[in-house]
Protein backbone atom coordinates (compact mmCIF):
# COMPACT_ATOMS: atom_id res chain seq x y z
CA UNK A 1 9.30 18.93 4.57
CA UNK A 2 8.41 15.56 4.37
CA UNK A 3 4.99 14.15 5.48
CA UNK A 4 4.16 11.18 7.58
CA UNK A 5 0.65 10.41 8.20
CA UNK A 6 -1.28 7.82 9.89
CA UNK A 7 -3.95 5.93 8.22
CA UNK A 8 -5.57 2.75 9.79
CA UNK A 9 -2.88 -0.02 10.08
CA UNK A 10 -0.69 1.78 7.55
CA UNK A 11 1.57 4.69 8.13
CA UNK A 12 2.02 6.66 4.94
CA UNK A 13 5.50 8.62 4.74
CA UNK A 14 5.84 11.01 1.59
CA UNK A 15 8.65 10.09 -0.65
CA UNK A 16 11.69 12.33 -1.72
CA UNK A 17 14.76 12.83 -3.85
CA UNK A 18 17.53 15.00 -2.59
CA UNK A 19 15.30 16.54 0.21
CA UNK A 20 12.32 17.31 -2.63
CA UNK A 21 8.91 15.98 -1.61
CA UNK A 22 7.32 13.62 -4.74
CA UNK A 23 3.69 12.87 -5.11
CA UNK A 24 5.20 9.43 -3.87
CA UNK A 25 3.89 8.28 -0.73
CA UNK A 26 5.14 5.09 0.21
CA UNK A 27 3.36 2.47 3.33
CA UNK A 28 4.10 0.65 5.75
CA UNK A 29 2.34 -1.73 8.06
CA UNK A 30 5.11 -2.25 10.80
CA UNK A 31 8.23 -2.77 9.81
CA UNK A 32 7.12 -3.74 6.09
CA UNK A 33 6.68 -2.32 3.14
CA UNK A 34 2.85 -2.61 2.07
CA UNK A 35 2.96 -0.92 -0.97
CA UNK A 36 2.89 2.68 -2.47
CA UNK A 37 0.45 5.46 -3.94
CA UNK A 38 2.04 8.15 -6.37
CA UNK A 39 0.40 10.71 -8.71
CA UNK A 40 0.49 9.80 -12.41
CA UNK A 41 0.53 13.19 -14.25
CA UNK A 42 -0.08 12.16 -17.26
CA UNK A 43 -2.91 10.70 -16.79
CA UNK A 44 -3.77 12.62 -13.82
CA UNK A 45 -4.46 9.58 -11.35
CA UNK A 46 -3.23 8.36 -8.54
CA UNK A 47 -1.81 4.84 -9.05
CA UNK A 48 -1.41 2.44 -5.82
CA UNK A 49 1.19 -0.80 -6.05
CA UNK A 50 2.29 -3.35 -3.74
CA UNK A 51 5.48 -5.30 -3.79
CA UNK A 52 3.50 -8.30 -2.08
CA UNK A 53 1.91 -9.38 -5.21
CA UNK A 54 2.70 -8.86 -9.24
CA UNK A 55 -0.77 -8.19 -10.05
CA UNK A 56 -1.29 -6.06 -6.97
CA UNK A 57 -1.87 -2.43 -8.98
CA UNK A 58 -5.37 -0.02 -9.67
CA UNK A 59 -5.92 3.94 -9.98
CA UNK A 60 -8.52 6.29 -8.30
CA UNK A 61 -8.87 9.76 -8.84
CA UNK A 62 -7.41 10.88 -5.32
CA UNK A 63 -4.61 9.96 -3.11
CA UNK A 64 -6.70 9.18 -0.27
CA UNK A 65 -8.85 6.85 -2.14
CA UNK A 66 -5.97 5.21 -3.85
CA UNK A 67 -4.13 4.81 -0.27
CA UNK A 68 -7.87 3.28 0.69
CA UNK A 69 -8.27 1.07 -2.32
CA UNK A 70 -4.13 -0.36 -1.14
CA UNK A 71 -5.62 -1.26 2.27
CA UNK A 72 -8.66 -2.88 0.86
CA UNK A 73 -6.70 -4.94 -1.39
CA UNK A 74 -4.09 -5.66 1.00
CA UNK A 75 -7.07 -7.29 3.89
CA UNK A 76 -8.22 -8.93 0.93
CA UNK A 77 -5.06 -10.57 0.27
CA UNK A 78 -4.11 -11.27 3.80
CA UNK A 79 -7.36 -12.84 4.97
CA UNK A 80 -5.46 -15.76 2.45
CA UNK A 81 -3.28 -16.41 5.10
CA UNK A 82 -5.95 -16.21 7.83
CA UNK A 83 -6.03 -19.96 8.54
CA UNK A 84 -1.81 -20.05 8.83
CA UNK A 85 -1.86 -17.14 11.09
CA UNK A 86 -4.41 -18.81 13.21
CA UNK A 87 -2.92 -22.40 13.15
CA UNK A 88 -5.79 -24.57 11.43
CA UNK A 89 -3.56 -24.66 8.11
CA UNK A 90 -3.98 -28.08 6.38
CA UNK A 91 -0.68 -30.40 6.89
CA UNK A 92 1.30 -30.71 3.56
CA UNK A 93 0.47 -33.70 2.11
């Protein structure tokens, strides 16, 4: 059975391959992708990614706190765009 939780803003749904569950889960805030947390067994840590940005990556030694350290990052990132979003964004030059 596949797993689809709620966490904050982002809604975690458990990756699979031909109906298996993976230690994948995979986020999304919406409609879009935010990023995903999977289980590194050979190194036994979770690892957390997002598509969003190449340098966008860390570890922690649970899935909840690697699904935690993804949102942190991710209202890190977006505050960025805060000024955009909220229409004061400086006129190209």
């Amino acid at each position: 059975m596949i797993r689809e939780e709620q966490n904050g803003p982002i809604r975690w749904q458990q990756d699979s391959i031909a109906g298996v569950p993976l230690q994948r889960f995979i986020g999304h805030a919406g409609t879009v992708e935010v990023g995903f947390v999977e289980f590194d067994s050979g190194n036994r840590m979770w690892i957390w990614s997002s598509g969003l940005a190449d340098d966008a990556w860390g570890w922690a030694p649970t899935g909840d706190g690697a699904k935690l350290a993804l949102e942190l990052w991710l209202r890190t990132w977006l505050e960025n765009f805060r000024a955009l979003f909220d229409g004061r964004a400086a006129p190209m030059p």
